[in-house]
PDB file of N, CA and C in Angstrom:
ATOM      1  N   UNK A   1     -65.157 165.734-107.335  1.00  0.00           N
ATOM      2  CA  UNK A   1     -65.995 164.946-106.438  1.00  0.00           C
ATOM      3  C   UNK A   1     -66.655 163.777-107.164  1.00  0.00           C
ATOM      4  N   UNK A   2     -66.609 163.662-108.180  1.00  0.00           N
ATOM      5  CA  UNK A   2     -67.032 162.296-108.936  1.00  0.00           C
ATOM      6  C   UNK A   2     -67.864 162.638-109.391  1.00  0.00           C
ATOM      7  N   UNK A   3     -69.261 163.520-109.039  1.00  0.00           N
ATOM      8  CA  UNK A   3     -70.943 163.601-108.554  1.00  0.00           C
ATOM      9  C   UNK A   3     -70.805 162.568-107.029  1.00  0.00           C
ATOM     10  N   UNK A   4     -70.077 162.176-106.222  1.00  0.00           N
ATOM     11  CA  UNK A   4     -70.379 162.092-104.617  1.00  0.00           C
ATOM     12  C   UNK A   4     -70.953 162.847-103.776  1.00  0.00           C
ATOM     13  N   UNK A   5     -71.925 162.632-103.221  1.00  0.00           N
ATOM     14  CA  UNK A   5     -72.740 163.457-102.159  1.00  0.00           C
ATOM     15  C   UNK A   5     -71.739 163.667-100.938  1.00  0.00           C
ATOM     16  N   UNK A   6     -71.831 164.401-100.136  1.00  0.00           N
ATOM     17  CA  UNK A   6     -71.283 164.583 -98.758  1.00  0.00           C
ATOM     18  C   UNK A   6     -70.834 162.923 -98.235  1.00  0.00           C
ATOM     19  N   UNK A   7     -72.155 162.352 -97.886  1.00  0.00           N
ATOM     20  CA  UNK A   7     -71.986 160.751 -97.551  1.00  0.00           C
ATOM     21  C   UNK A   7     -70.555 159.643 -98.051  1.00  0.00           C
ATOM     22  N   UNK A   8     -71.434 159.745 -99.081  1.00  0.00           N
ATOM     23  CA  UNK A   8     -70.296 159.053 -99.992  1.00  0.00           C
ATOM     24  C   UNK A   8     -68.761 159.699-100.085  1.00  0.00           C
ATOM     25  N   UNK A   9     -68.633 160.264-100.026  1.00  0.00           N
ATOM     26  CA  UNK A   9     -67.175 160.705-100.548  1.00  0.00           C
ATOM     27  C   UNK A   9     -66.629 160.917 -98.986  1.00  0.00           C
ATOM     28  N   UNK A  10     -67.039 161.146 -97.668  1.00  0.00           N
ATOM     29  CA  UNK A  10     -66.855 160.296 -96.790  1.00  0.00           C
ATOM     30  C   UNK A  10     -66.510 158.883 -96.529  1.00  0.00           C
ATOM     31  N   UNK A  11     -67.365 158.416 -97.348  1.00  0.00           N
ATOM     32  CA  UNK A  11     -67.499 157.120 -96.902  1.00  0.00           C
ATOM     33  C   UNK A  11     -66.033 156.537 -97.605  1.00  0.00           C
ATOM     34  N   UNK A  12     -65.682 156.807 -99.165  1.00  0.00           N
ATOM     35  CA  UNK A  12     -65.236 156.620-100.047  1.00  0.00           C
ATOM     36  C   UNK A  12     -63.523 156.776 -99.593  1.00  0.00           C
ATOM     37  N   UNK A  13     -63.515 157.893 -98.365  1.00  0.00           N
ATOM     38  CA  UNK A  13     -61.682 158.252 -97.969  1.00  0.00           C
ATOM     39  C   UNK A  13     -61.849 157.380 -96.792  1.00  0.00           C
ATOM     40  N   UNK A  14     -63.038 156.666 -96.306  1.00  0.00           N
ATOM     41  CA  UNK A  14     -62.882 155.800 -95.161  1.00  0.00           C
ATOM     42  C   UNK A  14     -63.033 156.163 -93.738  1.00  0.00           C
ATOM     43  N   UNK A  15     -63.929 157.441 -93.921  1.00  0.00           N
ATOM     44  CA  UNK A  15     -64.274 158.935 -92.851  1.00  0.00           C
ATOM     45  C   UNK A  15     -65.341 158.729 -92.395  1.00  0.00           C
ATOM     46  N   UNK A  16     -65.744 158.444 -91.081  1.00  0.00           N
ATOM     47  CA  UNK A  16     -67.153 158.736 -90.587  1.00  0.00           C
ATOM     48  C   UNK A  16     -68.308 159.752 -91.237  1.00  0.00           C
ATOM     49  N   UNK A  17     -69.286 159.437 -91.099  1.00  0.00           N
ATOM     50  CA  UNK A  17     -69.993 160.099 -91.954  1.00  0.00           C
ATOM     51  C   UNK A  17     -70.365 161.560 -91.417  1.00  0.00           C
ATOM     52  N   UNK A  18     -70.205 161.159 -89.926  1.00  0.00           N
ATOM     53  CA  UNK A  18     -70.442 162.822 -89.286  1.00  0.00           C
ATOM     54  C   UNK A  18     -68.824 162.552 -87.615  1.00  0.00           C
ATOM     55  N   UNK A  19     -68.001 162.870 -88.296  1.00  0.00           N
ATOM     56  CA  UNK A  19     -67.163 162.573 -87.037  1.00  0.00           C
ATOM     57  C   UNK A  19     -67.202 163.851 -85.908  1.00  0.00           C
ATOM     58  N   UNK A  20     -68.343 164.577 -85.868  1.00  0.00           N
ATOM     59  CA  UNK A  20     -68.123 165.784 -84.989  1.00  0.00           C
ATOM     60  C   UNK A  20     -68.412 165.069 -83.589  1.00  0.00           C
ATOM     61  N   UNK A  21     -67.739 165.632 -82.295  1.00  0.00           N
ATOM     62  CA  UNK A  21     -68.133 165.072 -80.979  1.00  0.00           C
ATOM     63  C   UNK A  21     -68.760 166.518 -80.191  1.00  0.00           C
ATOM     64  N   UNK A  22     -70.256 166.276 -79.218  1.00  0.00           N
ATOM     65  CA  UNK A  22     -70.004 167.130 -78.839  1.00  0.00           C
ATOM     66  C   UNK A  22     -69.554 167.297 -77.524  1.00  0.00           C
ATOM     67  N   UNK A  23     -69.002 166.592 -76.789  1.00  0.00           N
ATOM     68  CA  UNK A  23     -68.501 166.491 -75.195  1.00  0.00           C
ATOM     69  C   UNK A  23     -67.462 167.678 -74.900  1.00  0.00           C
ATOM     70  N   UNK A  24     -67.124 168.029 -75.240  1.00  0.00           N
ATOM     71  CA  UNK A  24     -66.100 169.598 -75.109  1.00  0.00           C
ATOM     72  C   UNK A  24     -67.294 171.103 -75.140  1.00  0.00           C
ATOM     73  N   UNK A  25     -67.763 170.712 -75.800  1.00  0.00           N
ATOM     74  CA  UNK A  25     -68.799 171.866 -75.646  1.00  0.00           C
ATOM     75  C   UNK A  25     -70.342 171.739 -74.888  1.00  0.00           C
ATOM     76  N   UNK A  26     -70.240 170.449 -74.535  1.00  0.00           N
ATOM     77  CA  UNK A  26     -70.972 170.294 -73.532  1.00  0.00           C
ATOM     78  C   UNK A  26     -70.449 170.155 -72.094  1.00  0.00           C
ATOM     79  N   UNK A  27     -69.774 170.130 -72.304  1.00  0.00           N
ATOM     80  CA  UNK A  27     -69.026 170.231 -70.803  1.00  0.00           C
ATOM     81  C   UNK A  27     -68.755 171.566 -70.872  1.00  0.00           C
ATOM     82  N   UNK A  28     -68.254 172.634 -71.409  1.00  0.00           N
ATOM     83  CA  UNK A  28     -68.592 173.765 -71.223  1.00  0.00           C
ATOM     84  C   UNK A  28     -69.707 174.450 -71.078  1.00  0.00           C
ATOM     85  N   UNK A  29     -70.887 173.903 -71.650  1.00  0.00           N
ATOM     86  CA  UNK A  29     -72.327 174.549 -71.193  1.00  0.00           C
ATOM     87  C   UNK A  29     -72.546 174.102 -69.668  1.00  0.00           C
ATOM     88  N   UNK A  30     -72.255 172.831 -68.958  1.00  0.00           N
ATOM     89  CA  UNK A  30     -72.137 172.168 -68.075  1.00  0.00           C
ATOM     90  C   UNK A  30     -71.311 173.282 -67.138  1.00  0.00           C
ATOM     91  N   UNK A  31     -70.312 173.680 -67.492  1.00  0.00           N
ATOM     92  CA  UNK A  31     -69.429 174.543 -66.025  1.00  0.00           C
ATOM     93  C   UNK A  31     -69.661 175.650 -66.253  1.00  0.00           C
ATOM     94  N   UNK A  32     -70.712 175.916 -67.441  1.00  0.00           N
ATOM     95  CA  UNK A  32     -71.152 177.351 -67.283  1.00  0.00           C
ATOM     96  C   UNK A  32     -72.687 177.763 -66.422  1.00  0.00           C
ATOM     97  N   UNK A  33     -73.246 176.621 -65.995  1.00  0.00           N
ATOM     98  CA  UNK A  33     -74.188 176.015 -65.010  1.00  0.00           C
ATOM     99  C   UNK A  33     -75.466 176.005 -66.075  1.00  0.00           C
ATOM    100  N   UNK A  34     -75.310 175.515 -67.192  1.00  0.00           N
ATOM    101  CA  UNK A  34     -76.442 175.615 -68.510  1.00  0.00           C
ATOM    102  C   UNK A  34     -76.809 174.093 -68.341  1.00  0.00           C
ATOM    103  N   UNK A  35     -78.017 173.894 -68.078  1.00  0.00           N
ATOM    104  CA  UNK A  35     -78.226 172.173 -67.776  1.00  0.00           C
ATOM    105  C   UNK A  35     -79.467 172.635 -68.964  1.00  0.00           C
ATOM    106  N   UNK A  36     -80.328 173.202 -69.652  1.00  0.00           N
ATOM    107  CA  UNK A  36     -81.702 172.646 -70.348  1.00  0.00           C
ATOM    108  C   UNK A  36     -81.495 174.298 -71.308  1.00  0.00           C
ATOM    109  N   UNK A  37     -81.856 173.541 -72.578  1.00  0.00           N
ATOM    110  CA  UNK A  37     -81.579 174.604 -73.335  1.00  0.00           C
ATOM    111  C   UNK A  37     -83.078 174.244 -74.839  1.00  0.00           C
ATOM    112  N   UNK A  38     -83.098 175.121 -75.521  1.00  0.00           N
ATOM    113  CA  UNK A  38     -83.715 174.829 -76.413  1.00  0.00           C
ATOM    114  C   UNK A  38     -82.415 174.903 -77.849  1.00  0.00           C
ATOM    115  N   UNK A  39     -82.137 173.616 -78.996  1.00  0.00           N
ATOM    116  CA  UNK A  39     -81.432 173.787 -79.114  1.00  0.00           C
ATOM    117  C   UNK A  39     -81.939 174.576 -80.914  1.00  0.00           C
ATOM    118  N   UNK A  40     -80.762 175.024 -81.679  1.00  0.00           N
ATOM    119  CA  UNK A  40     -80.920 175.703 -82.744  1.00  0.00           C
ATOM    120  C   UNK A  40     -79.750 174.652 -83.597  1.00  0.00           C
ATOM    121  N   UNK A  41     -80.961 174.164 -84.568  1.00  0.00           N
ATOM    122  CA  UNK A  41     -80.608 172.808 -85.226  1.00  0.00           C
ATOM    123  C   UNK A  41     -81.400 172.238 -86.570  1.00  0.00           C
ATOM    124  N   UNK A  42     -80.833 171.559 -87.287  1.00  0.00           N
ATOM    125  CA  UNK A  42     -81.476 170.479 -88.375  1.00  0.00           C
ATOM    126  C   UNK A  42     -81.293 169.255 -88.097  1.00  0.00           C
ATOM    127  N   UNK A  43     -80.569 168.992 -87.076  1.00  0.00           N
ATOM    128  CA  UNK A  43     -79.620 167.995 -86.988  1.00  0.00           C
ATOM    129  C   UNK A  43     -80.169 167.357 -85.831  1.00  0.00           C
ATOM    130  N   UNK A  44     -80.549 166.663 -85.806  1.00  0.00           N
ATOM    131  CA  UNK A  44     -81.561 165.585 -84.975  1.00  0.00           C
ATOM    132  C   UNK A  44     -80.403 164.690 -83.937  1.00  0.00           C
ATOM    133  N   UNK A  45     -79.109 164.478 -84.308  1.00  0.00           N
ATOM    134  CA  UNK A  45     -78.258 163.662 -83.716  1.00  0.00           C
ATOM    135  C   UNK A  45     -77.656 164.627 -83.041  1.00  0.00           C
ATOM    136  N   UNK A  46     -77.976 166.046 -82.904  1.00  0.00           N
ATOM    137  CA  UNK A  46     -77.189 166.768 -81.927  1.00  0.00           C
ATOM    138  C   UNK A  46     -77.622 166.952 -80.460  1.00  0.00           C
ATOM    139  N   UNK A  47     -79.184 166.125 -80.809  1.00  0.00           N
ATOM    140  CA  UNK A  47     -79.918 165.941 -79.746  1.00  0.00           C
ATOM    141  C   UNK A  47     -79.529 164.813 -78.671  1.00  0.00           C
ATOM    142  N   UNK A  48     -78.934 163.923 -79.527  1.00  0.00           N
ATOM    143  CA  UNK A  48     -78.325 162.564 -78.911  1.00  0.00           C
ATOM    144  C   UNK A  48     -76.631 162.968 -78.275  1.00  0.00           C
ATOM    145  N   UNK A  49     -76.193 163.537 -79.048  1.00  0.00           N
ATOM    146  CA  UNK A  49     -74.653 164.385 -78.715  1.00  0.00           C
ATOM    147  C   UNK A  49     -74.563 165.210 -77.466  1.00  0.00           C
ATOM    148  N   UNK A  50     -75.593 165.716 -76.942  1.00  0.00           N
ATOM    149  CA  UNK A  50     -75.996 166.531 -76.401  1.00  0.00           C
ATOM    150  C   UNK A  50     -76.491 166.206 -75.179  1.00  0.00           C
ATOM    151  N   UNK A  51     -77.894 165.229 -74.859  1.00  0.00           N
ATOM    152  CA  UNK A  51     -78.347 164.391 -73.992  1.00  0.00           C
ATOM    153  C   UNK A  51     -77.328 163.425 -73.461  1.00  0.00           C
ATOM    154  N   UNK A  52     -76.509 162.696 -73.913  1.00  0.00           N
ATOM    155  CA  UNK A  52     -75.333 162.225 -73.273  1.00  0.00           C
ATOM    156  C   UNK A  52     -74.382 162.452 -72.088  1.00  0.00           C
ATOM    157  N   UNK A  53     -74.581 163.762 -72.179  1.00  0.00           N
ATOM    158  CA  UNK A  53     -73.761 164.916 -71.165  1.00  0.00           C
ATOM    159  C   UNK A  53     -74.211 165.474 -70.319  1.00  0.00           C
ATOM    160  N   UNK A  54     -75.755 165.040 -69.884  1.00  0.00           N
ATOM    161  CA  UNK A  54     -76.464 165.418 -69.236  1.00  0.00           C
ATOM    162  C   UNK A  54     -77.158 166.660 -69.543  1.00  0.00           C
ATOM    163  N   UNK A  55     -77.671 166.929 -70.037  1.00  0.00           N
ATOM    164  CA  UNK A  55     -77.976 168.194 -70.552  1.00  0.00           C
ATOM    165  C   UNK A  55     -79.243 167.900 -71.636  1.00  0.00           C
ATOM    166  N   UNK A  56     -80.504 168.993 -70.794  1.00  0.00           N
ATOM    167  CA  UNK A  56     -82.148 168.648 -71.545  1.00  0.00           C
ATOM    168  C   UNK A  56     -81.754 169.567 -72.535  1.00  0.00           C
ATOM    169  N   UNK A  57     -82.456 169.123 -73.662  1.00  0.00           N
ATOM    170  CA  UNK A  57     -83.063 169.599 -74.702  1.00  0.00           C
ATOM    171  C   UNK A  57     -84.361 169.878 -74.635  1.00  0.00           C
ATOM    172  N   UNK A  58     -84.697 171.576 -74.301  1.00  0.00           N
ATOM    173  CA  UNK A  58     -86.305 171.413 -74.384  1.00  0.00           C
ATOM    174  C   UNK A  58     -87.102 172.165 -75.651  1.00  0.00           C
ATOM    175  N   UNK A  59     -86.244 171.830 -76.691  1.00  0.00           N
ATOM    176  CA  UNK A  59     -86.723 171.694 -78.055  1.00  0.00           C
ATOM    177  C   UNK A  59     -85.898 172.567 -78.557  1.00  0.00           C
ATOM    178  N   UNK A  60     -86.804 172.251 -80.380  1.00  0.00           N
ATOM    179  CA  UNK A  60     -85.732 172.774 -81.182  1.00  0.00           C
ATOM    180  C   UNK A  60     -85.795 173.800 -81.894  1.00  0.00           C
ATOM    181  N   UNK A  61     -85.270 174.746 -82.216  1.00  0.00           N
ATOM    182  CA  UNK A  61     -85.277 175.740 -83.001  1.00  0.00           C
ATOM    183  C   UNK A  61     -84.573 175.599 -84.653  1.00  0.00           C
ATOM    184  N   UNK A  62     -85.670 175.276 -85.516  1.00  0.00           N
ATOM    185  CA  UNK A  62     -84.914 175.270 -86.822  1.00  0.00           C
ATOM    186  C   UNK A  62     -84.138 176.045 -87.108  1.00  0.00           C
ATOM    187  N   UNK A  63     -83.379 175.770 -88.367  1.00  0.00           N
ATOM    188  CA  UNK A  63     -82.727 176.712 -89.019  1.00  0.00           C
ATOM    189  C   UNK A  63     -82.811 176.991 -90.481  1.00  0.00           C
ATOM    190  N   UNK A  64     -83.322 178.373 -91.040  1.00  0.00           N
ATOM    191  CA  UNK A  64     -83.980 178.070 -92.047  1.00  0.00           C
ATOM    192  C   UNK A  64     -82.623 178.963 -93.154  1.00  0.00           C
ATOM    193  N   UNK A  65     -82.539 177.981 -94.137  1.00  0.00           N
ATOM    194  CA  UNK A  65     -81.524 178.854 -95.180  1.00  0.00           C
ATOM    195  C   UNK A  65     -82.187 178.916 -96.588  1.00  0.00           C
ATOM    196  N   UNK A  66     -82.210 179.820 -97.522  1.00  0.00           N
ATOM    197  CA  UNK A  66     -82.700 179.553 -98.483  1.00  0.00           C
ATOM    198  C   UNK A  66     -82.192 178.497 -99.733  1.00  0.00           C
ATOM    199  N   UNK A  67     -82.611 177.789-100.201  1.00  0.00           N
ATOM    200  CA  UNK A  67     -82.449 176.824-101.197  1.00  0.00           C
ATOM    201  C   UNK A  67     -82.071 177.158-102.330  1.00  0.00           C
ATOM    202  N   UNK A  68     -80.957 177.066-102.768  1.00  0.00           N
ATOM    203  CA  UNK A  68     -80.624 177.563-103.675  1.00  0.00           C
ATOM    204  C   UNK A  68     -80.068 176.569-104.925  1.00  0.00           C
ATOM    205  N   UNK A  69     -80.096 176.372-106.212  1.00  0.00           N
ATOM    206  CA  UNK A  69     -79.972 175.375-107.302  1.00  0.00           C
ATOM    207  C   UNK A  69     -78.283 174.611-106.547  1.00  0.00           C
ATOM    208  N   UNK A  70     -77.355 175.688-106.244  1.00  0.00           N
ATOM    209  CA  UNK A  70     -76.319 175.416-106.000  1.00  0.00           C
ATOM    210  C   UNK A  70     -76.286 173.979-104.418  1.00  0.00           C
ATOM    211  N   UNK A  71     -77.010 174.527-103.550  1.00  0.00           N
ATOM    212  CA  UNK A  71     -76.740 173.827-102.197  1.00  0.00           C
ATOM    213  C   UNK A  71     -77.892 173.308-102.026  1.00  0.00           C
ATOM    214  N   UNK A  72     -78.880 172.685-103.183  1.00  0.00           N
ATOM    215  CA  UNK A  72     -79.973 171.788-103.084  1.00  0.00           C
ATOM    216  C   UNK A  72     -79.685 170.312-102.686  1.00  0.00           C
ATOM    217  N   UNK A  73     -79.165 169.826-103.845  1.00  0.00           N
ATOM    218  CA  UNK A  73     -78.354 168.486-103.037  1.00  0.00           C
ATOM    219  C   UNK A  73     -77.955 167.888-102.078  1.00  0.00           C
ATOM    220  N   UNK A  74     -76.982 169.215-101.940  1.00  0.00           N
ATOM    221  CA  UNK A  74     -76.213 168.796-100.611  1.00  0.00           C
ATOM    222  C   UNK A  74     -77.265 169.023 -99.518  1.00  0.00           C
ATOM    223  N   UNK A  75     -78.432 169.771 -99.267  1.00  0.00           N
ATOM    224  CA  UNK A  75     -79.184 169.640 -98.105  1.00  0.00           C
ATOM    225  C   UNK A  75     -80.178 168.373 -98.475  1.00  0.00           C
ATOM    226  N   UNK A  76     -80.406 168.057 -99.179  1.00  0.00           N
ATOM    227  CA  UNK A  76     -81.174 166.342 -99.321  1.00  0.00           C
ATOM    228  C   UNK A  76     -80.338 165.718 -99.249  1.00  0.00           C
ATOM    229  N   UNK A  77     -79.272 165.506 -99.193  1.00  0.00           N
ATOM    230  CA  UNK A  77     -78.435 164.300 -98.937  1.00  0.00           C
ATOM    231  C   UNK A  77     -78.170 164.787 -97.169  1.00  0.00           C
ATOM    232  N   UNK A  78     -78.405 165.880 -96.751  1.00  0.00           N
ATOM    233  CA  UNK A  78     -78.539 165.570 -95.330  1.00  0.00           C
ATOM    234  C   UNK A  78     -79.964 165.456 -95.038  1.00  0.00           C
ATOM    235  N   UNK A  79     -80.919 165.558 -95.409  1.00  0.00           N
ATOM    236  CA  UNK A  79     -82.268 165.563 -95.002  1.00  0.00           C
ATOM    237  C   UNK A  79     -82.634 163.796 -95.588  1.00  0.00           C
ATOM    238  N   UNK A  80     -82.090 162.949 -96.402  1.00  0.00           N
ATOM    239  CA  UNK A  80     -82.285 161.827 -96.476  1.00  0.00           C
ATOM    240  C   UNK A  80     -81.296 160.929 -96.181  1.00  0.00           C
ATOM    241  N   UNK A  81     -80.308 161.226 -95.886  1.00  0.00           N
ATOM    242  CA  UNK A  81     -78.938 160.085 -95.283  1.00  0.00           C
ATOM    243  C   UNK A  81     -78.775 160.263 -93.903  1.00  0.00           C
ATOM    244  N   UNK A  82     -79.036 161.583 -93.920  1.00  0.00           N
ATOM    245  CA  UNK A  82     -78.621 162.175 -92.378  1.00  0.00           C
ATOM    246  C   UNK A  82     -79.231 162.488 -90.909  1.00  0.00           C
ATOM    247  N   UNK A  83     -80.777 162.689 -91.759  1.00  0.00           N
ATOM    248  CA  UNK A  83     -81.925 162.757 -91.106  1.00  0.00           C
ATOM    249  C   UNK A  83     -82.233 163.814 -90.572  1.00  0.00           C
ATOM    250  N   UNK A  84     -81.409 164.738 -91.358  1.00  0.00           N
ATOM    251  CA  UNK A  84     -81.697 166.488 -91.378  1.00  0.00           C
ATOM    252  C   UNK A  84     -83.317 166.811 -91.089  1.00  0.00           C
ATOM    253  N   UNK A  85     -83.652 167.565 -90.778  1.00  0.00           N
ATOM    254  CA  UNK A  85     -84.973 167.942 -90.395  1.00  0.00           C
ATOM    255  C   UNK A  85     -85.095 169.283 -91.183  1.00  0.00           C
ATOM    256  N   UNK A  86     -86.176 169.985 -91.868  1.00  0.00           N
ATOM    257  CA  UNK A  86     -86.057 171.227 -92.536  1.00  0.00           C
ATOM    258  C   UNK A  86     -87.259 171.598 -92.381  1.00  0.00           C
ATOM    259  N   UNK A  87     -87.523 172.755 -91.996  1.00  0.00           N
ATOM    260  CA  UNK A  87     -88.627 173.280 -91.609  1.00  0.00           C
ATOM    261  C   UNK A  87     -89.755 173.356 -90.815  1.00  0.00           C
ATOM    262  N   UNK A  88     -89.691 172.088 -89.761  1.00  0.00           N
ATOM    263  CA  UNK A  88     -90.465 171.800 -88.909  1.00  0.00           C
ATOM    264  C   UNK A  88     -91.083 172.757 -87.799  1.00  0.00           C
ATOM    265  N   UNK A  89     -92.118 172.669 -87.376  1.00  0.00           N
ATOM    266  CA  UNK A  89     -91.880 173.391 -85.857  1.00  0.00           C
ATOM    267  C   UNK A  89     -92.706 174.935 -86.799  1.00  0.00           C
ATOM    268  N   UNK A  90     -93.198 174.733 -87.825  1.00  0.00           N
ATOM    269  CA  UNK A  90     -93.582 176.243 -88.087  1.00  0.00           C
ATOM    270  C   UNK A  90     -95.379 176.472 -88.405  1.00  0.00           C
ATOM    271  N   UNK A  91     -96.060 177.096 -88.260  1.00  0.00           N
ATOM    272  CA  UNK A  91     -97.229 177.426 -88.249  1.00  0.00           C
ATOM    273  C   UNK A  91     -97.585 178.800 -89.055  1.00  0.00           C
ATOM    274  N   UNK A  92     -98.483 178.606 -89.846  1.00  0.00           N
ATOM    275  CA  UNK A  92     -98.795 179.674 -91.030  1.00  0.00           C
ATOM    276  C   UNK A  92     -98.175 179.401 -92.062  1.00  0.00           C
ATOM    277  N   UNK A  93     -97.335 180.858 -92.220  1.00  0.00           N
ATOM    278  CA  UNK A  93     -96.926 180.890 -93.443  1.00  0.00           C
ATOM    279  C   UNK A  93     -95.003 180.880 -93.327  1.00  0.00           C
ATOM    280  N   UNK A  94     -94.881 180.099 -94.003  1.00  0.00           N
ATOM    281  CA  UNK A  94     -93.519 179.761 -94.560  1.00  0.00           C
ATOM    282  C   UNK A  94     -92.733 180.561 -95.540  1.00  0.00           C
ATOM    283  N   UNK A  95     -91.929 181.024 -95.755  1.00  0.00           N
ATOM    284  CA  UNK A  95     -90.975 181.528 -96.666  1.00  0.00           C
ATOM    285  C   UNK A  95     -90.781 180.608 -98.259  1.00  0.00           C
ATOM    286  N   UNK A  96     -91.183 181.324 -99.061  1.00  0.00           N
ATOM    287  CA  UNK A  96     -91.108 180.212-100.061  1.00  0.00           C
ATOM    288  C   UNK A  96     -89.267 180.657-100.142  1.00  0.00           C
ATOM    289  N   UNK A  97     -88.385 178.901 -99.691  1.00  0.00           N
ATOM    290  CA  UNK A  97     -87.467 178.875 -99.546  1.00  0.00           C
ATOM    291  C   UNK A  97     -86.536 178.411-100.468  1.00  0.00           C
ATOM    292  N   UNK A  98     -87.220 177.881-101.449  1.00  0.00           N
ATOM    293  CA  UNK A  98     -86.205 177.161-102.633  1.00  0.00           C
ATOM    294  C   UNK A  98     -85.794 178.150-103.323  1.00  0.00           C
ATOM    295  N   UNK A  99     -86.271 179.217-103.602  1.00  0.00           N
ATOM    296  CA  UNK A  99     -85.950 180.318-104.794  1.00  0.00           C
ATOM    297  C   UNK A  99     -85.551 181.202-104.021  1.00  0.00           C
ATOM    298  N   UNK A 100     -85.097 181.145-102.573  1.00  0.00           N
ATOM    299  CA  UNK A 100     -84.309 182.644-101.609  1.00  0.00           C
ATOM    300  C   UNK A 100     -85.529 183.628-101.254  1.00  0.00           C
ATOM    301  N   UNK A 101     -86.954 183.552-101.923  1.00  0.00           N
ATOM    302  CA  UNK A 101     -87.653 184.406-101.427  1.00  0.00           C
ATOM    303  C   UNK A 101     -88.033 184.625-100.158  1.00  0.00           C
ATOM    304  N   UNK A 102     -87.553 185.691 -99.965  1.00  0.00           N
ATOM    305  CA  UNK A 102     -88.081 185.704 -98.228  1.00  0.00           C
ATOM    306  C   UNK A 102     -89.633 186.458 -97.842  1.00  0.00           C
ATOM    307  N   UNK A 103     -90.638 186.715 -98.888  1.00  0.00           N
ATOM    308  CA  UNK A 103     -91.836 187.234 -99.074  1.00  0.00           C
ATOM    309  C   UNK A 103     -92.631 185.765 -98.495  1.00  0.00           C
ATOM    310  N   UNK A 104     -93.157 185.686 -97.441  1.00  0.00           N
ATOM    311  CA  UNK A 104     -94.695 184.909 -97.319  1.00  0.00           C
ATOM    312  C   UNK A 104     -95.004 184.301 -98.279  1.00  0.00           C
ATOM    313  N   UNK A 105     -94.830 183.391 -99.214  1.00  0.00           N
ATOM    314  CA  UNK A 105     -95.671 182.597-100.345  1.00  0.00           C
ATOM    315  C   UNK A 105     -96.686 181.338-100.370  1.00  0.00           C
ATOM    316  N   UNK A 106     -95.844 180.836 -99.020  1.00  0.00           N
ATOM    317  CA  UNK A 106     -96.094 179.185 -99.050  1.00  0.00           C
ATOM    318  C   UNK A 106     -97.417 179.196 -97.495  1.00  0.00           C
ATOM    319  N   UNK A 107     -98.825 178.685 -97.524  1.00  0.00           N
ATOM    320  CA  UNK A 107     -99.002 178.205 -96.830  1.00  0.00           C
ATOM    321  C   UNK A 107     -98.597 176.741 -96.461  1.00  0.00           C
ATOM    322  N   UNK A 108     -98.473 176.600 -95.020  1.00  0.00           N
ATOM    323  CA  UNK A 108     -98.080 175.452 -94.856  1.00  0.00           C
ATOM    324  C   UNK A 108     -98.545 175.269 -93.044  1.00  0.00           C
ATOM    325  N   UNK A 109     -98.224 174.044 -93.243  1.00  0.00           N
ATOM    326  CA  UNK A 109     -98.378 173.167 -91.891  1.00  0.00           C
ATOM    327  C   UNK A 109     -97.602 172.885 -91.722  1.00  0.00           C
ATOM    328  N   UNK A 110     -97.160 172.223 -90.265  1.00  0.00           N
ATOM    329  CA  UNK A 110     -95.939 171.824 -89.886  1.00  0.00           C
ATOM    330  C   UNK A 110     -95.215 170.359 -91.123  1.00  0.00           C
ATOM    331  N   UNK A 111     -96.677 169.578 -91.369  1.00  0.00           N
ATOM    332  CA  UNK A 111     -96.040 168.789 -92.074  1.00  0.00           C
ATOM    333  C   UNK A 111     -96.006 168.954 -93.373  1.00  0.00           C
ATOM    334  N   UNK A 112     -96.606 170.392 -94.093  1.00  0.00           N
ATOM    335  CA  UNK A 112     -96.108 170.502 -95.373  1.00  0.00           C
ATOM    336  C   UNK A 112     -94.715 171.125 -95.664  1.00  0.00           C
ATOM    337  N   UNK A 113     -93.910 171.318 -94.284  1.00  0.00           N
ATOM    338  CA  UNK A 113     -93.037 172.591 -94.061  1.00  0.00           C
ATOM    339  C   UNK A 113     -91.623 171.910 -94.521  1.00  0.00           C
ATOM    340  N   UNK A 114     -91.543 170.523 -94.655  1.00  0.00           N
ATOM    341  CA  UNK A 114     -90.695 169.447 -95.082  1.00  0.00           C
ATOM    342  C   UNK A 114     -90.661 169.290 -96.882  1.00  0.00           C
ATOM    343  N   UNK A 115     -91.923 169.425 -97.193  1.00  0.00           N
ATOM    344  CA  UNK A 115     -91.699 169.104 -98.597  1.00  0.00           C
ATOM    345  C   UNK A 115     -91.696 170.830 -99.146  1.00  0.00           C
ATOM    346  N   UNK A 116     -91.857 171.676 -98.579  1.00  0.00           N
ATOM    347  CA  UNK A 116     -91.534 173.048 -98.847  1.00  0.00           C
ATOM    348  C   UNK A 116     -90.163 173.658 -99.178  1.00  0.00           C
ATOM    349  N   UNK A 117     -89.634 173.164 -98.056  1.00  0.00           N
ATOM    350  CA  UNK A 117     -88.215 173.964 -97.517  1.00  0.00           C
ATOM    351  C   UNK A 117     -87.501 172.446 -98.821  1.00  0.00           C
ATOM    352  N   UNK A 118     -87.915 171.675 -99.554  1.00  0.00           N
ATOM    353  CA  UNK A 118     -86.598 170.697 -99.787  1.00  0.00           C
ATOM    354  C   UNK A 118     -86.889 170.730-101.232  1.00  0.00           C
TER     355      UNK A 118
END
């Protein structure tokens, strides 16, 4: 991979940076009579993928993975190229998430829950 982030080495074979569509699976939530959903996401543009097709978003449900030395990168290069969202939406106490602990460590606020989880 050179050291190329996700982005780049996309960018680099001449590949959209996110070529996923979601109109096939929204049109299946659609004929399954699913019009407003809350969605389960980091991904802020799935909101736009999504709203297109007619179909509310009435919010979001993070998704929380633990941080690990290995897949650190690659989630800041979606949380700063991509506009990944990490940890938002949470109140109290947070998972201290960089080291996999799943024990309560971290107080936090919604807006410390960004520089926590990254």
């Amino acid at each position: 991979d050179k050291g190329r982030d996700t982005v780049e080495a996309n960018e680099d074979l001449g590949l959209p940076v996110d070529s996923r569509e979601y109109g096939i699976g929204a049109q299946i939530l659609r004929d399954l009579g699913v019009r407003t959903m809350k969605l389960m996401t980091n991904n802020p543009a799935k909101y736009v993928g999504l709203k297109g097709y007619g179909l509310t978003i009435s919010g979001r449900v993070p998704l929380l993975t633990p941080i690990t030395r290995e897949n650190k990168r690659y989630l800041e290069t979606k949380r700063a190229k991509m506009g990944h969202i990490y940890g938002l939406g949470f109140n109290g106490n947070l998972p201290n998430l960089i080291n996999g602990n799943t024990k309560s460590s971290v107080e936090s606020t919604p807006s410390d829950a960004t520089a926590s989880a990254v």
